[in-house]
Structures are given as C-alpha cells and as structure tokens.
N, C-alpha and C. Protein backbone atom coordinates (compact mmCIF):
# COMPACT_ATOMS: atom_id res chain seq x y z
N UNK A 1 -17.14 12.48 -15.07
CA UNK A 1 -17.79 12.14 -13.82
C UNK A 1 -17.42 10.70 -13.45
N UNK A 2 -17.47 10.46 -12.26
CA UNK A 2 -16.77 9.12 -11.57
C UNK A 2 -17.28 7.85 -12.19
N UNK A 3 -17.01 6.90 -12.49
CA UNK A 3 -18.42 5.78 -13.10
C UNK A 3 -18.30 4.89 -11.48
N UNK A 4 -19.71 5.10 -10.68
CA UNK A 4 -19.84 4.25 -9.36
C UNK A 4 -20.74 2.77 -9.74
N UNK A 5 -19.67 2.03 -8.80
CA UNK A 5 -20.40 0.48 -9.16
C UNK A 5 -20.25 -0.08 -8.01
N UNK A 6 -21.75 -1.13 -7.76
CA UNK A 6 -21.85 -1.70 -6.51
C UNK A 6 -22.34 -2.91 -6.75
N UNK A 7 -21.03 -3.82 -5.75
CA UNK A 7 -21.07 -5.29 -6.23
C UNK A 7 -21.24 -5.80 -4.80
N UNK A 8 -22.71 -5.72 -4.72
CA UNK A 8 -23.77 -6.53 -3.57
C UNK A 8 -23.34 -7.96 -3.57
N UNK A 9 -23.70 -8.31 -2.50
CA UNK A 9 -23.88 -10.01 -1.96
C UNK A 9 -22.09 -10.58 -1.57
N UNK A 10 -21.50 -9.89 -1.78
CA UNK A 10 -20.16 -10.24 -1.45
C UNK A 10 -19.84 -11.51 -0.54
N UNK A 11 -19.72 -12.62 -0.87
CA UNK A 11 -20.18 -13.75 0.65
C UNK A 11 -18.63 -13.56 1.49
N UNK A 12 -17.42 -13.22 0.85
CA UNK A 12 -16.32 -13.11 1.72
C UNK A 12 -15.63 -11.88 1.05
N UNK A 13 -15.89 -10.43 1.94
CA UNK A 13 -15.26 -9.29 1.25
C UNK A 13 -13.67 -9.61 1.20
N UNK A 14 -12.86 -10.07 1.99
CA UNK A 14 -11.55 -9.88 1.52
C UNK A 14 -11.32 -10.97 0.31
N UNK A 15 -11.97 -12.10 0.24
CA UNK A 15 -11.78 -12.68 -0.59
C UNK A 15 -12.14 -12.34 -1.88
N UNK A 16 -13.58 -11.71 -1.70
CA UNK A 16 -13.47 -10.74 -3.12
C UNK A 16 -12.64 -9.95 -3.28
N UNK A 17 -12.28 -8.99 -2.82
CA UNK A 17 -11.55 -7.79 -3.31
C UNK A 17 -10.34 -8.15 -3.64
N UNK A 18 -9.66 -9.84 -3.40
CA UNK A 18 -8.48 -10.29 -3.82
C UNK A 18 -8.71 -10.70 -5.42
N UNK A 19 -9.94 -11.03 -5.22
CA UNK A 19 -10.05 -11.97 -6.92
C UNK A 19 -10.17 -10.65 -7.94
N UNK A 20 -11.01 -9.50 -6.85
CA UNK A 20 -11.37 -7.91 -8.26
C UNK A 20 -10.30 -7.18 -8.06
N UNK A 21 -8.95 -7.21 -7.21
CA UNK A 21 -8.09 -7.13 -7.70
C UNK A 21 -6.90 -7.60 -8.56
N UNK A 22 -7.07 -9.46 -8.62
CA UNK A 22 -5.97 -9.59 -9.44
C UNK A 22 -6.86 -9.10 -10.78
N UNK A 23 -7.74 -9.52 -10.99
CA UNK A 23 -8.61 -8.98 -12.21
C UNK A 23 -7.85 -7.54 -12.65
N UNK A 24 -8.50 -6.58 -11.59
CA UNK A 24 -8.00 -5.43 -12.40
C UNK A 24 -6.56 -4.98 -12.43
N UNK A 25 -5.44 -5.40 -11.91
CA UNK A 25 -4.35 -5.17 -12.13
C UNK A 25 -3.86 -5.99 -13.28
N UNK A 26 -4.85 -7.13 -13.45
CA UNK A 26 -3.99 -8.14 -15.13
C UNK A 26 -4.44 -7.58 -16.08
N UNK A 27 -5.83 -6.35 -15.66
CA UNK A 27 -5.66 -5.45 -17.27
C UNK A 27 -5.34 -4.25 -17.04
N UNK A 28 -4.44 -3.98 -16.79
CA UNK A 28 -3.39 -2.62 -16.25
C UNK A 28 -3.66 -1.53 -15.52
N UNK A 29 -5.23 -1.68 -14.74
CA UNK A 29 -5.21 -0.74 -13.68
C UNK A 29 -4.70 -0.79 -12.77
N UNK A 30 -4.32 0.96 -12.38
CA UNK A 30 -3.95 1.57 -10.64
C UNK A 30 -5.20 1.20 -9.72
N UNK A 31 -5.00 0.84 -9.09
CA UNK A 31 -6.01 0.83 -8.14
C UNK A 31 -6.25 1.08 -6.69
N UNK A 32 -6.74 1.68 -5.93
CA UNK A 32 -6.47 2.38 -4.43
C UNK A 32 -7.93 1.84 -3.83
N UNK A 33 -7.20 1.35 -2.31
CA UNK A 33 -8.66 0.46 -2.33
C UNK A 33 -8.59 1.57 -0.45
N UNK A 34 -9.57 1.70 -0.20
CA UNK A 34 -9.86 2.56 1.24
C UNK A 34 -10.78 1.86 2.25
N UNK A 35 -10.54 1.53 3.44
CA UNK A 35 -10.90 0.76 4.65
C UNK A 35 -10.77 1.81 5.67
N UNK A 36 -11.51 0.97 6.61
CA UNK A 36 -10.78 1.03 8.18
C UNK A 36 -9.42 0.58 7.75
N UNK A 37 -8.21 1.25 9.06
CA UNK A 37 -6.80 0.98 8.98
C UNK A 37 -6.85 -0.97 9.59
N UNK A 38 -7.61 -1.59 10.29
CA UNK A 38 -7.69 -2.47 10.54
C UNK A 38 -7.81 -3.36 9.40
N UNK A 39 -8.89 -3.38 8.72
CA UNK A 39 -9.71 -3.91 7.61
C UNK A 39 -8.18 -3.76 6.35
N UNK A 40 -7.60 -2.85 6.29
CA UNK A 40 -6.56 -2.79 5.43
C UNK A 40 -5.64 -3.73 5.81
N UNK A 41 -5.33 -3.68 7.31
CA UNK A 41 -4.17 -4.51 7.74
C UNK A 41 -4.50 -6.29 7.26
N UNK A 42 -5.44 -6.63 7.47
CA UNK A 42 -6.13 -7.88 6.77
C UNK A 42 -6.23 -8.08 5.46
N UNK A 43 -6.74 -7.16 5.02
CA UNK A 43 -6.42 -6.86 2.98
C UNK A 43 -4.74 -7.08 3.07
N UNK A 44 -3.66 -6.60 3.08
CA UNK A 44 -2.29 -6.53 3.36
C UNK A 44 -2.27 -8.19 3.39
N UNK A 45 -2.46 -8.66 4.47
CA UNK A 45 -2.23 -9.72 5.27
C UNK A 45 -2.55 -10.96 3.61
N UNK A 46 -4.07 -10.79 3.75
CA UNK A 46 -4.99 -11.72 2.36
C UNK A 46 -4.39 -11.59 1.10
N UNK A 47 -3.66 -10.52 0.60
CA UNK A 47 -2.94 -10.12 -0.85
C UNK A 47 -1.81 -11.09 -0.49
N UNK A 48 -1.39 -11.30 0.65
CA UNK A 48 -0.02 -12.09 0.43
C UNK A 48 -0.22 -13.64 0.39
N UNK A 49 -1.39 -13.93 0.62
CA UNK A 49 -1.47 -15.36 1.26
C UNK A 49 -2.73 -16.42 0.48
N UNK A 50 -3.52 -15.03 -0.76
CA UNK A 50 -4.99 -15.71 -0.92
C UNK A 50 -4.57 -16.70 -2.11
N UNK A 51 -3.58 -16.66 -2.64
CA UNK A 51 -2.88 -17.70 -3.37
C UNK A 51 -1.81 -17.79 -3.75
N UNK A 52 -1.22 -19.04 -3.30
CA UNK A 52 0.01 -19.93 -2.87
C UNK A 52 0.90 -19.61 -4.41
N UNK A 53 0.64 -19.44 -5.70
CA UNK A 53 1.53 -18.77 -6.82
C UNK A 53 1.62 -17.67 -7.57
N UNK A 54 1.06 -17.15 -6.80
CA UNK A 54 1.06 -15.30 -7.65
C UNK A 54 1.17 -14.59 -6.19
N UNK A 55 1.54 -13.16 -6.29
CA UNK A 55 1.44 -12.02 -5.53
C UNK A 55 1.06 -10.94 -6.17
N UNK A 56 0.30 -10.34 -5.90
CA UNK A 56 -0.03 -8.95 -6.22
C UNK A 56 0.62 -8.05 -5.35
N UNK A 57 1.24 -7.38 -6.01
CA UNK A 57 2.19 -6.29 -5.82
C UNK A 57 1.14 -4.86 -4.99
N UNK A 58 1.46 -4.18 -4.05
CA UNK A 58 0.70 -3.63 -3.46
C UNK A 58 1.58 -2.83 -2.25
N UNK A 59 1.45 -1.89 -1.37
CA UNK A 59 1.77 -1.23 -0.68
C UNK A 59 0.92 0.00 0.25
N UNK A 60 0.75 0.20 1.26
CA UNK A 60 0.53 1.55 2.14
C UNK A 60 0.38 2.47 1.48
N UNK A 61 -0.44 3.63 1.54
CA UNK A 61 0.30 4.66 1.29
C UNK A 61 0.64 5.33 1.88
N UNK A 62 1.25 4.90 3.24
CA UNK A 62 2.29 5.63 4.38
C UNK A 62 3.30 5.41 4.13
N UNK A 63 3.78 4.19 3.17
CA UNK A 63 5.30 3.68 3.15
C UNK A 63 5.78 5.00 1.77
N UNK A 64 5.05 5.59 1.32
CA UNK A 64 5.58 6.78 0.56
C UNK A 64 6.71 6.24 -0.67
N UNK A 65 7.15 7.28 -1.38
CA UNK A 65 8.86 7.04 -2.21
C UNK A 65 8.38 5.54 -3.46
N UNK A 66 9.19 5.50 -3.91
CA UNK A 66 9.11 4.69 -4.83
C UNK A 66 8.43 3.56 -4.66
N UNK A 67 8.35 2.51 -3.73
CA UNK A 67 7.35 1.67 -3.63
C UNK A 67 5.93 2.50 -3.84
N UNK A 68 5.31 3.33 -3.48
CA UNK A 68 4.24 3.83 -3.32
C UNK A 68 4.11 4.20 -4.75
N UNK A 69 5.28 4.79 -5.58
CA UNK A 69 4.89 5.16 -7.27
C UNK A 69 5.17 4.03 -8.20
N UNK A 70 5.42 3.07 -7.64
CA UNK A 70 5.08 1.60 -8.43
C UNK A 70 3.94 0.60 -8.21
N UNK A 71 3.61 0.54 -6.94
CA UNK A 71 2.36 -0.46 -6.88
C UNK A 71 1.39 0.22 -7.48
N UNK A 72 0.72 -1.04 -8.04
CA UNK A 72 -0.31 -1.16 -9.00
C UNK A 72 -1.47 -0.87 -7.95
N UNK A 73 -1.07 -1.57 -6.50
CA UNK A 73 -2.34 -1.27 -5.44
C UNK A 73 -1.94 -0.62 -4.55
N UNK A 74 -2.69 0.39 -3.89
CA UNK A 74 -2.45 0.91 -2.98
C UNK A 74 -3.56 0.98 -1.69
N UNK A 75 -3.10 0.51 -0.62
CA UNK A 75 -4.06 1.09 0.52
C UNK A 75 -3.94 2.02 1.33
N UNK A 76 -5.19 2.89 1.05
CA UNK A 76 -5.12 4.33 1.71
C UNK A 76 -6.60 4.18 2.40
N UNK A 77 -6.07 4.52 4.17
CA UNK A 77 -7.50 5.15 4.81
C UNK A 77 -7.74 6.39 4.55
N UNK A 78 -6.94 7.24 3.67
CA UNK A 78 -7.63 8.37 3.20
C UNK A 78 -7.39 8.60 1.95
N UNK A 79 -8.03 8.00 1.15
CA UNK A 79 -7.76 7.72 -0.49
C UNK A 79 -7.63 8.80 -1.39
N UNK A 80 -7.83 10.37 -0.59
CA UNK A 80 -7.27 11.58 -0.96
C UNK A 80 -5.84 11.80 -1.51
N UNK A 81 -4.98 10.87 -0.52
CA UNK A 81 -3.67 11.20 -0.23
C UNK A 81 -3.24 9.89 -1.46
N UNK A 82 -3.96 9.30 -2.22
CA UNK A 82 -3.21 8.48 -2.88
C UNK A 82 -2.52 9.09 -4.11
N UNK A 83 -1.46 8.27 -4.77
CA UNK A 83 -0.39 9.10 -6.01
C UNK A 83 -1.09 8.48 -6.98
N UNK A 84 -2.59 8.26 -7.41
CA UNK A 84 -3.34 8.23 -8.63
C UNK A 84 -4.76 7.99 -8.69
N UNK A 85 -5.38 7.79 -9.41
CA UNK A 85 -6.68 8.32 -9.34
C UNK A 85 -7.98 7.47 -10.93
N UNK A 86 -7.47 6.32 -10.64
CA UNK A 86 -8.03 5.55 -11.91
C UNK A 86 -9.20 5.03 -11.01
N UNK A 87 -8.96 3.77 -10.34
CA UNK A 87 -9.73 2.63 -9.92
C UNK A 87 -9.52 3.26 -8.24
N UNK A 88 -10.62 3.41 -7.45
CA UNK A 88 -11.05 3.76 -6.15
C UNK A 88 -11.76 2.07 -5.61
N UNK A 89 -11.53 1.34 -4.93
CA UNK A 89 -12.46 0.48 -4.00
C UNK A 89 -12.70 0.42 -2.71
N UNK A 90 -13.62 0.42 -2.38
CA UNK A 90 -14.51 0.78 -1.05
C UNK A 90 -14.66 -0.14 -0.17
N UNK A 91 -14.42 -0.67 0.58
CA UNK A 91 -14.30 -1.52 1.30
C UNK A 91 -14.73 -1.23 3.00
N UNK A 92 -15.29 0.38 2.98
CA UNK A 92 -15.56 0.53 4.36
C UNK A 92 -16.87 1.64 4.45
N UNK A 93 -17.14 1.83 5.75
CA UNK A 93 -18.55 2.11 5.54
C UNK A 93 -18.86 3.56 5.09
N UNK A 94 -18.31 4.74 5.68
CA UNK A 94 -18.66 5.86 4.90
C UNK A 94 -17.89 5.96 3.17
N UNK A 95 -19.02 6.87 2.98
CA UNK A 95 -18.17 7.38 1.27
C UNK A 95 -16.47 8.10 1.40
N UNK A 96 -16.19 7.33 0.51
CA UNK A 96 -14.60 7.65 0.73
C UNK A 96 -14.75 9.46 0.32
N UNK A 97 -13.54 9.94 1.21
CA UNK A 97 -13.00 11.56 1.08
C UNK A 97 -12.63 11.32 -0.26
N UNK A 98 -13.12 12.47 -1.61
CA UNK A 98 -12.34 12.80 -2.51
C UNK A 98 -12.84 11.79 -3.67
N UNK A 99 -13.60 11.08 -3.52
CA UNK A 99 -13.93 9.50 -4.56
C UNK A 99 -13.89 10.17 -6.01
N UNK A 100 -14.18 11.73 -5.72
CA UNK A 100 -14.89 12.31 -6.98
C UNK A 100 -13.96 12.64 -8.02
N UNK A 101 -12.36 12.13 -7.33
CA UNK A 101 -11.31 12.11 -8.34
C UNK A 101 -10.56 11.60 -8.72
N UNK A 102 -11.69 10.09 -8.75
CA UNK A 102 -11.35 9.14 -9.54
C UNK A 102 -12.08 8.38 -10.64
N UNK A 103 -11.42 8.14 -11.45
CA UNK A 103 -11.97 7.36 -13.17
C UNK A 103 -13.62 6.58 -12.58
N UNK A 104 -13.10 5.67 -11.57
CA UNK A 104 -14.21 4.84 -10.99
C UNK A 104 -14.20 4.35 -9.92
N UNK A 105 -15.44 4.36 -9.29
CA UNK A 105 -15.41 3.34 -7.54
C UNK A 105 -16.04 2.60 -8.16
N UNK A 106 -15.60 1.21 -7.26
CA UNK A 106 -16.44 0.42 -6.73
C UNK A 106 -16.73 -0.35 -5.36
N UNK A 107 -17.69 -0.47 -4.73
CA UNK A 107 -18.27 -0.23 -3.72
C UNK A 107 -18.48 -2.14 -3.74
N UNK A 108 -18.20 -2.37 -2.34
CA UNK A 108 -18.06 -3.80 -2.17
C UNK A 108 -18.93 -4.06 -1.13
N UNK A 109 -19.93 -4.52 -1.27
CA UNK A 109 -20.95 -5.13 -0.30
C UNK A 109 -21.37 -6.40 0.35
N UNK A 110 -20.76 -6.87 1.41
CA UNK A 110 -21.54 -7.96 1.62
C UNK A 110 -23.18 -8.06 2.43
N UNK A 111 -23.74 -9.12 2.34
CA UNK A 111 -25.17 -9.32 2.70
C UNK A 111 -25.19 -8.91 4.59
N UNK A 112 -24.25 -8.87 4.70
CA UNK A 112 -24.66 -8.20 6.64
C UNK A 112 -25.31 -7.27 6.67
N UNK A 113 -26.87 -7.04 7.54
CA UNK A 113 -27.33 -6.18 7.50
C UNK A 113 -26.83 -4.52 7.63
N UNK A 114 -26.10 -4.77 8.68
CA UNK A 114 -25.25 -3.48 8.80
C UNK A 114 -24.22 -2.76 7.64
N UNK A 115 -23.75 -3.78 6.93
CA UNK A 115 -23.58 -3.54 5.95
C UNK A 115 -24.10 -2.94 4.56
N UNK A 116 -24.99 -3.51 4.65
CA UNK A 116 -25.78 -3.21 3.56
C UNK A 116 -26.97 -2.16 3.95
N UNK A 117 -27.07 -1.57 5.34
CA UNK A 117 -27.71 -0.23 5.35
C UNK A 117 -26.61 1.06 5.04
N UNK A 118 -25.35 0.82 5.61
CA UNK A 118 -24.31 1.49 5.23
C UNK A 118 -24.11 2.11 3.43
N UNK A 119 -24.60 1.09 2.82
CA UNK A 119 -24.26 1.15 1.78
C UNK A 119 -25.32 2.04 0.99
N UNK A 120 -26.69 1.43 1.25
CA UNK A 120 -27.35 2.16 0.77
C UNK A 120 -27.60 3.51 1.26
N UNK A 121 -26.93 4.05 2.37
CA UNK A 121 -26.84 5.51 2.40
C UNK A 121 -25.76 6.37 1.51
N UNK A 122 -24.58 5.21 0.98
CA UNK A 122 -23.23 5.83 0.55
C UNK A 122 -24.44 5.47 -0.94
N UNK A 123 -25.42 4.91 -1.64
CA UNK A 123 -25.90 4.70 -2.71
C UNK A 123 -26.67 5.99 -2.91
N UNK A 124 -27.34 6.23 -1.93
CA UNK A 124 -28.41 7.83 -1.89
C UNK A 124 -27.34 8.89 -1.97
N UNK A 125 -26.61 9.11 -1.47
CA UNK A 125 -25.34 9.82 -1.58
C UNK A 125 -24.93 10.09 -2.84
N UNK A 126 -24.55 9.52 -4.00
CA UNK A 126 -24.14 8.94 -5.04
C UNK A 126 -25.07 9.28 -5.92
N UNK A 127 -26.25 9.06 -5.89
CA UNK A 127 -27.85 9.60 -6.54
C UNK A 127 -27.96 10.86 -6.55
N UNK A 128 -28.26 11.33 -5.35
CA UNK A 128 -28.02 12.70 -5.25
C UNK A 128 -27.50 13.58 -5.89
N UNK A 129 -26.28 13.25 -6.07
CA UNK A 129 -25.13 13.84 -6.78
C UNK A 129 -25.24 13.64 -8.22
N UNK A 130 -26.26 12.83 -8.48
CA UNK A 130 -26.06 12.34 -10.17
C UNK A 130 -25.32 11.48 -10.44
N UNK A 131 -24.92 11.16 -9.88
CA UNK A 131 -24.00 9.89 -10.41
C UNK A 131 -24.38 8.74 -10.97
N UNK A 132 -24.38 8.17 -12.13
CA UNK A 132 -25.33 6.97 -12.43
C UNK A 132 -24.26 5.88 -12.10
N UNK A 133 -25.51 5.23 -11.68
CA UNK A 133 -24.82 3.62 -10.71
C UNK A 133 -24.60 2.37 -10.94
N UNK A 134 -24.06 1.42 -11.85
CA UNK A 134 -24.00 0.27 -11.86
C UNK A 134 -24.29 -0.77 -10.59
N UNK A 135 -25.43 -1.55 -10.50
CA UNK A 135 -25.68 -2.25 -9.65
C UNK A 135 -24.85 -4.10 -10.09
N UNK A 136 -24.06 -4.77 -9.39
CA UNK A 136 -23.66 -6.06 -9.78
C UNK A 136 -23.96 -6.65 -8.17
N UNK A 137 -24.98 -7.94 -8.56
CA UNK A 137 -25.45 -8.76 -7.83
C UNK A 137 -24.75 -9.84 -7.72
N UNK A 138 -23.97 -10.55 -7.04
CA UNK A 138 -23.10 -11.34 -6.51
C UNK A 138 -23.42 -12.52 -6.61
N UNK A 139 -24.84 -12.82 -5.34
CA UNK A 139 -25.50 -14.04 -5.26
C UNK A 139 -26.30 -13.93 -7.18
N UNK A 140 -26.32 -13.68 -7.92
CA UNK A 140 -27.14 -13.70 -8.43
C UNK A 140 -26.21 -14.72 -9.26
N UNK A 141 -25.02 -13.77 -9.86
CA UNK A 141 -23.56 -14.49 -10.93
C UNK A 141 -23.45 -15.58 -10.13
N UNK A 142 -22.96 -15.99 -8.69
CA UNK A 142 -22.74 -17.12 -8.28
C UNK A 142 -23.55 -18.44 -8.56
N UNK A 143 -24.54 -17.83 -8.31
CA UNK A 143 -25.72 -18.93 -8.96
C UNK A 143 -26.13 -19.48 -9.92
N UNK A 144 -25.78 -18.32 -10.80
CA UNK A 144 -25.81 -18.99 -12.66
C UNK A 144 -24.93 -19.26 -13.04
C-alpha cells in the first residue's frame, strides 16, 4: 500500500520541492512530481536556476525516449503516464490519477488557505481508503 506523507506549512512550494528533491534523488530515488502544466513549467524553470552549482537532472514526460528513461525526475500532469512508480509528489490540488501505484506520495502544502482546504479533502480521501498518513509540519522544523 502507498506510504502518503504530508509536509504542511511549506513557506515557498517551489522552493521546497527543489530542496525534497535534491534530497531524494542524492539517495537514489525516481521521482515523478504532478502539477498544473503551468506550476510544472515553473518547477522546470526553479530545477535549473534554484542553485548556481548543481543541476538536477529532470525532464517532461512528453519529451518521451531516452531522456524520459533516465531522469531521476520527472514531470507529469498525469502521473499515470509516468515510466516508474517509486516516489509520487503532489504539488497540485486534486489527488493525483493512479497515486495508488506508487511506493510513496508526498503531498506538499503551503499555509494558503485555499490550499490547505484542498488538501485536507485530498487527506479525507486518503483516510478513507486506509491509507495511514504521515503528517510533517514545516513551520514547526523551521522553528526548532
């Protein structure tokens, strides 16, 4: 069963999802992260630029063929269609198509209200289903 985790308080989502991705690609996960196609185009944009001596290796998964079966990251607005199935991240408001066939989500929240009602419907969702949930509080680590 999927292991779902939700990392509330996010103060800058693309900037997180740059730091919990170099994280999880320096300990050898695939990882497929799912947006709005907009919200991706900015993820794209932030992977190249959020620091001046590393790149994280990453690609579409429209660009297909061998780039697509080498990056470590992939962005898919329909994370169905991705070529693996370890690490899922969430980055947009409904529950991703298909989440249920992957190792693990995690679900990226920042404090905007709209946000964070979004979420807690994709959290009841998730309950429902049985899924037990790792909750990670953001403001909380930042603070200590």
């Amino acid at each position: 069963m999927t292991e779902v985790a939700f990392h509330f308080n996010a103060p800058d989502r693309l900037g997180y999802a740059c730091r919990l991705l170099r994280k999880a690609t320096a300990s050898g996960a695939r990882v497929v992260v799912t947006a709005e196609p907009a919200l991706l185009r900015e993820l794209d944009t932030a992977l190249w630029t959020f620091s001046p001596l590393e790149f994280l290796a990453h690609c579409h998964v429209s660009q297909g063929g061998e780039a697509l079966a080498r990056s470590p990251i992939v962005l898919a607005d329909q994370p169905a269609t991705a070529p693996h199935q370890q690490v899922l991240v969430n980055l947009g408001g409904p529950v991703p198509e298909g989440f249920e066939r992957f190792e693990r989500l995690i679900e990226v929240v920042t404090g905007e209200e709209g946000d964070r009602l979004q979420a807690r419907e994709r959290w009841k969702h998730y309950a429902e289903r049985g899924y037990a949930i790792t909750r990670h509080d953001l403001a909380h680590k930042e603070a200590g």
